[in-house]
Protein backbone atom coordinates (compact mmCIF):
# COMPACT_ATOMS: atom_id res chain seq x y z
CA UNK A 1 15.74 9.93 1.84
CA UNK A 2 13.25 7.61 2.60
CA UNK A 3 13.08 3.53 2.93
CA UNK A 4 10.28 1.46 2.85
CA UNK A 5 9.62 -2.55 4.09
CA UNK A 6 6.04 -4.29 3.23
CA UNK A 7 5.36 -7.14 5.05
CA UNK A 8 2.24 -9.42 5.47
CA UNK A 9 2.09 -11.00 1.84
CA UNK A 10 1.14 -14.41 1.80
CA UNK A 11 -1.13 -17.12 -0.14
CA UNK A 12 -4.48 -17.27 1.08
CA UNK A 13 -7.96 -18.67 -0.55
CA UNK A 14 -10.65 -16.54 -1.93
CA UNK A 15 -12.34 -14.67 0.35
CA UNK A 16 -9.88 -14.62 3.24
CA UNK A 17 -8.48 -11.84 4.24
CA UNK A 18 -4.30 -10.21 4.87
CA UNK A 19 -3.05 -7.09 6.72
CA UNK A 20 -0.34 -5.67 4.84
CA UNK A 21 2.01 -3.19 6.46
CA UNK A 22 5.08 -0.56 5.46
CA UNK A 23 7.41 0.79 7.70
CA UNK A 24 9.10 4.34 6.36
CA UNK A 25 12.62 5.33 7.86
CA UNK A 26 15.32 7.65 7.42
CA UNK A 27 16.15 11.24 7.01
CA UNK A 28 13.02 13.56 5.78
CA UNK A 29 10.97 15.76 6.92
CA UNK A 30 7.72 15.21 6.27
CA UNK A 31 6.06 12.12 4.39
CA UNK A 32 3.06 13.88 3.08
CA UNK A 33 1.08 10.81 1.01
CA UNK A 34 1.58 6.87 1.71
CA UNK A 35 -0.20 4.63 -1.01
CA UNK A 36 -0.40 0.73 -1.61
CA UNK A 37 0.25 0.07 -5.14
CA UNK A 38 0.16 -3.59 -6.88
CA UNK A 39 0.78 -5.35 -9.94
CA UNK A 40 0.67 -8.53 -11.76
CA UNK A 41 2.50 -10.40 -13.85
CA UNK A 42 2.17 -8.85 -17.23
CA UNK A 43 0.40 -5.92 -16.01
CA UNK A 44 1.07 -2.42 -15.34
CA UNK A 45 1.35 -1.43 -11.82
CA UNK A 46 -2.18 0.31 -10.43
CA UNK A 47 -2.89 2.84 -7.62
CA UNK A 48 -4.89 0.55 -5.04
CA UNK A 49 -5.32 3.06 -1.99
CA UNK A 50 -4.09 6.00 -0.63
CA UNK A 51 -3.69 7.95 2.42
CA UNK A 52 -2.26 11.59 3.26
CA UNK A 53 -0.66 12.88 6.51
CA UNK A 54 -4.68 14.04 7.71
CA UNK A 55 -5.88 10.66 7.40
CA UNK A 56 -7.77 11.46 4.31
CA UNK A 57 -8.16 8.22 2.23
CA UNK A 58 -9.00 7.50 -1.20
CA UNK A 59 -9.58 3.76 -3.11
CA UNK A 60 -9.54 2.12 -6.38
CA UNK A 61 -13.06 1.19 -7.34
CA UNK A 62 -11.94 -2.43 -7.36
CA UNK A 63 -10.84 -2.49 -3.80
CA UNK A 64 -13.73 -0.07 -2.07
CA UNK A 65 -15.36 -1.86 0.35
CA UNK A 66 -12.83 -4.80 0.86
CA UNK A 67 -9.61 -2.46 1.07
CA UNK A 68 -9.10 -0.28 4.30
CA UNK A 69 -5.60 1.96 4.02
CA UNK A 70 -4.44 3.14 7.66
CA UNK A 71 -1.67 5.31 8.91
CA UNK A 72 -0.12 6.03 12.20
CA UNK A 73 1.43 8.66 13.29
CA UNK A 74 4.13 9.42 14.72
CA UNK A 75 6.53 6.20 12.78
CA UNK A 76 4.94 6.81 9.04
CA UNK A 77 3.31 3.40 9.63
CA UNK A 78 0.52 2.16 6.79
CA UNK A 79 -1.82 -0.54 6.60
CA UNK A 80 -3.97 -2.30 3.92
CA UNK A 81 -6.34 -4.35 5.55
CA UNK A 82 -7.77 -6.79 2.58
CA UNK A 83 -11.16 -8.77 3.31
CA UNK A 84 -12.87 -10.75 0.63
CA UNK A 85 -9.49 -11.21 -1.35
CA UNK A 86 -10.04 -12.71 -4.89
CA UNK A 87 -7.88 -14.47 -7.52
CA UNK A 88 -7.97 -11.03 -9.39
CA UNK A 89 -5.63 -9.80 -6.36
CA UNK A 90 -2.89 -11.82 -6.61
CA UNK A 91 -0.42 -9.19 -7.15
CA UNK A 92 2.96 -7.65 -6.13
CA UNK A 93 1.65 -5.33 -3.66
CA UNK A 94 4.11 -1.86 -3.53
CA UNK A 95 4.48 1.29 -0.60
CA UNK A 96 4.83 4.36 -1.84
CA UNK A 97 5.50 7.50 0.37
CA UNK A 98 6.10 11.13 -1.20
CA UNK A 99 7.71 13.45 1.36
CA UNK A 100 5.27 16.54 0.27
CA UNK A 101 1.45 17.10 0.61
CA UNK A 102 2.06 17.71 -3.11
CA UNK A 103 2.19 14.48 -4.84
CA UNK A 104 3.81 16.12 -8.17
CA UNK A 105 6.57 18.20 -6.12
CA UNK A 106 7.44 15.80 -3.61
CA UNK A 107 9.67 12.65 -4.12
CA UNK A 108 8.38 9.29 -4.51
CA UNK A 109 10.10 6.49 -2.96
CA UNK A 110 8.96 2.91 -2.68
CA UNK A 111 9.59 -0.20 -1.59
CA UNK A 112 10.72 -3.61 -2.56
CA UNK A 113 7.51 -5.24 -2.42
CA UNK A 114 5.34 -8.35 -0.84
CA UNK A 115 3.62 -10.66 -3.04
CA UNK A 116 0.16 -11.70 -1.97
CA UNK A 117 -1.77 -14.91 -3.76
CA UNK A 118 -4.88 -15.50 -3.76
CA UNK A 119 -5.45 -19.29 -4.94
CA UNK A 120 -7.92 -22.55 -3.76
């Protein structure tokens, strides 16, 4: 079992920037993938970045080269360092962890959430 806190959410004005972080604890044995999810009000919820246990990173094409995902090891520790932010952000951003290198056998567990807004 795995839990998850996000922190660093907040309101900032377009084109400033946020660090966004997720803590995983408990009892596993291996957290395989970490990924930053989001969504907005009326919207589905959308892969933003993600990150496996070899530091291999992938990005939405609407983040790439504002969004930087990081992980440290040992603590299964994660990152989203935002630059450039834009209304089009504002979101409910999400951790999710999966406790396999195998996204489709492994569990998925996420968090609770931090809301970042982006607004003059």
């Amino acid at each position: 079992q795995v839990q998850l806190v996000e922190s660093g959410g907040g309101l900032v004005q377009p084109g400033g920037s946020l660090r966004l972080s997720c803590a995983a604890s408990g009892t596993y044995f291996r957290i395989g993938v970490m990924r930053w999810y989001r969504q907005a009000p009326g919207k589905e919820r959308e892969l933003v970045a993600a990150i496996t246990d070899g530091g291999l990173a992938d990005y939405a094409d609407f983040v790439k080269g504002r969004f930087t995902i990081s992980r440290e090891i040992p603590g299964d520790t994660i990152y989203l360092q935002m630059n450039n932010l834009q209304p089009e952000d504002t979101a409910v951003y999400y951790c999710n962890a999966i406790d396999s290198p195998d996204p489709i056998r492994g569990n998925h567990y996420w968090g609770q959430g931090t809301q970042v807004t982006v607004s003059s």
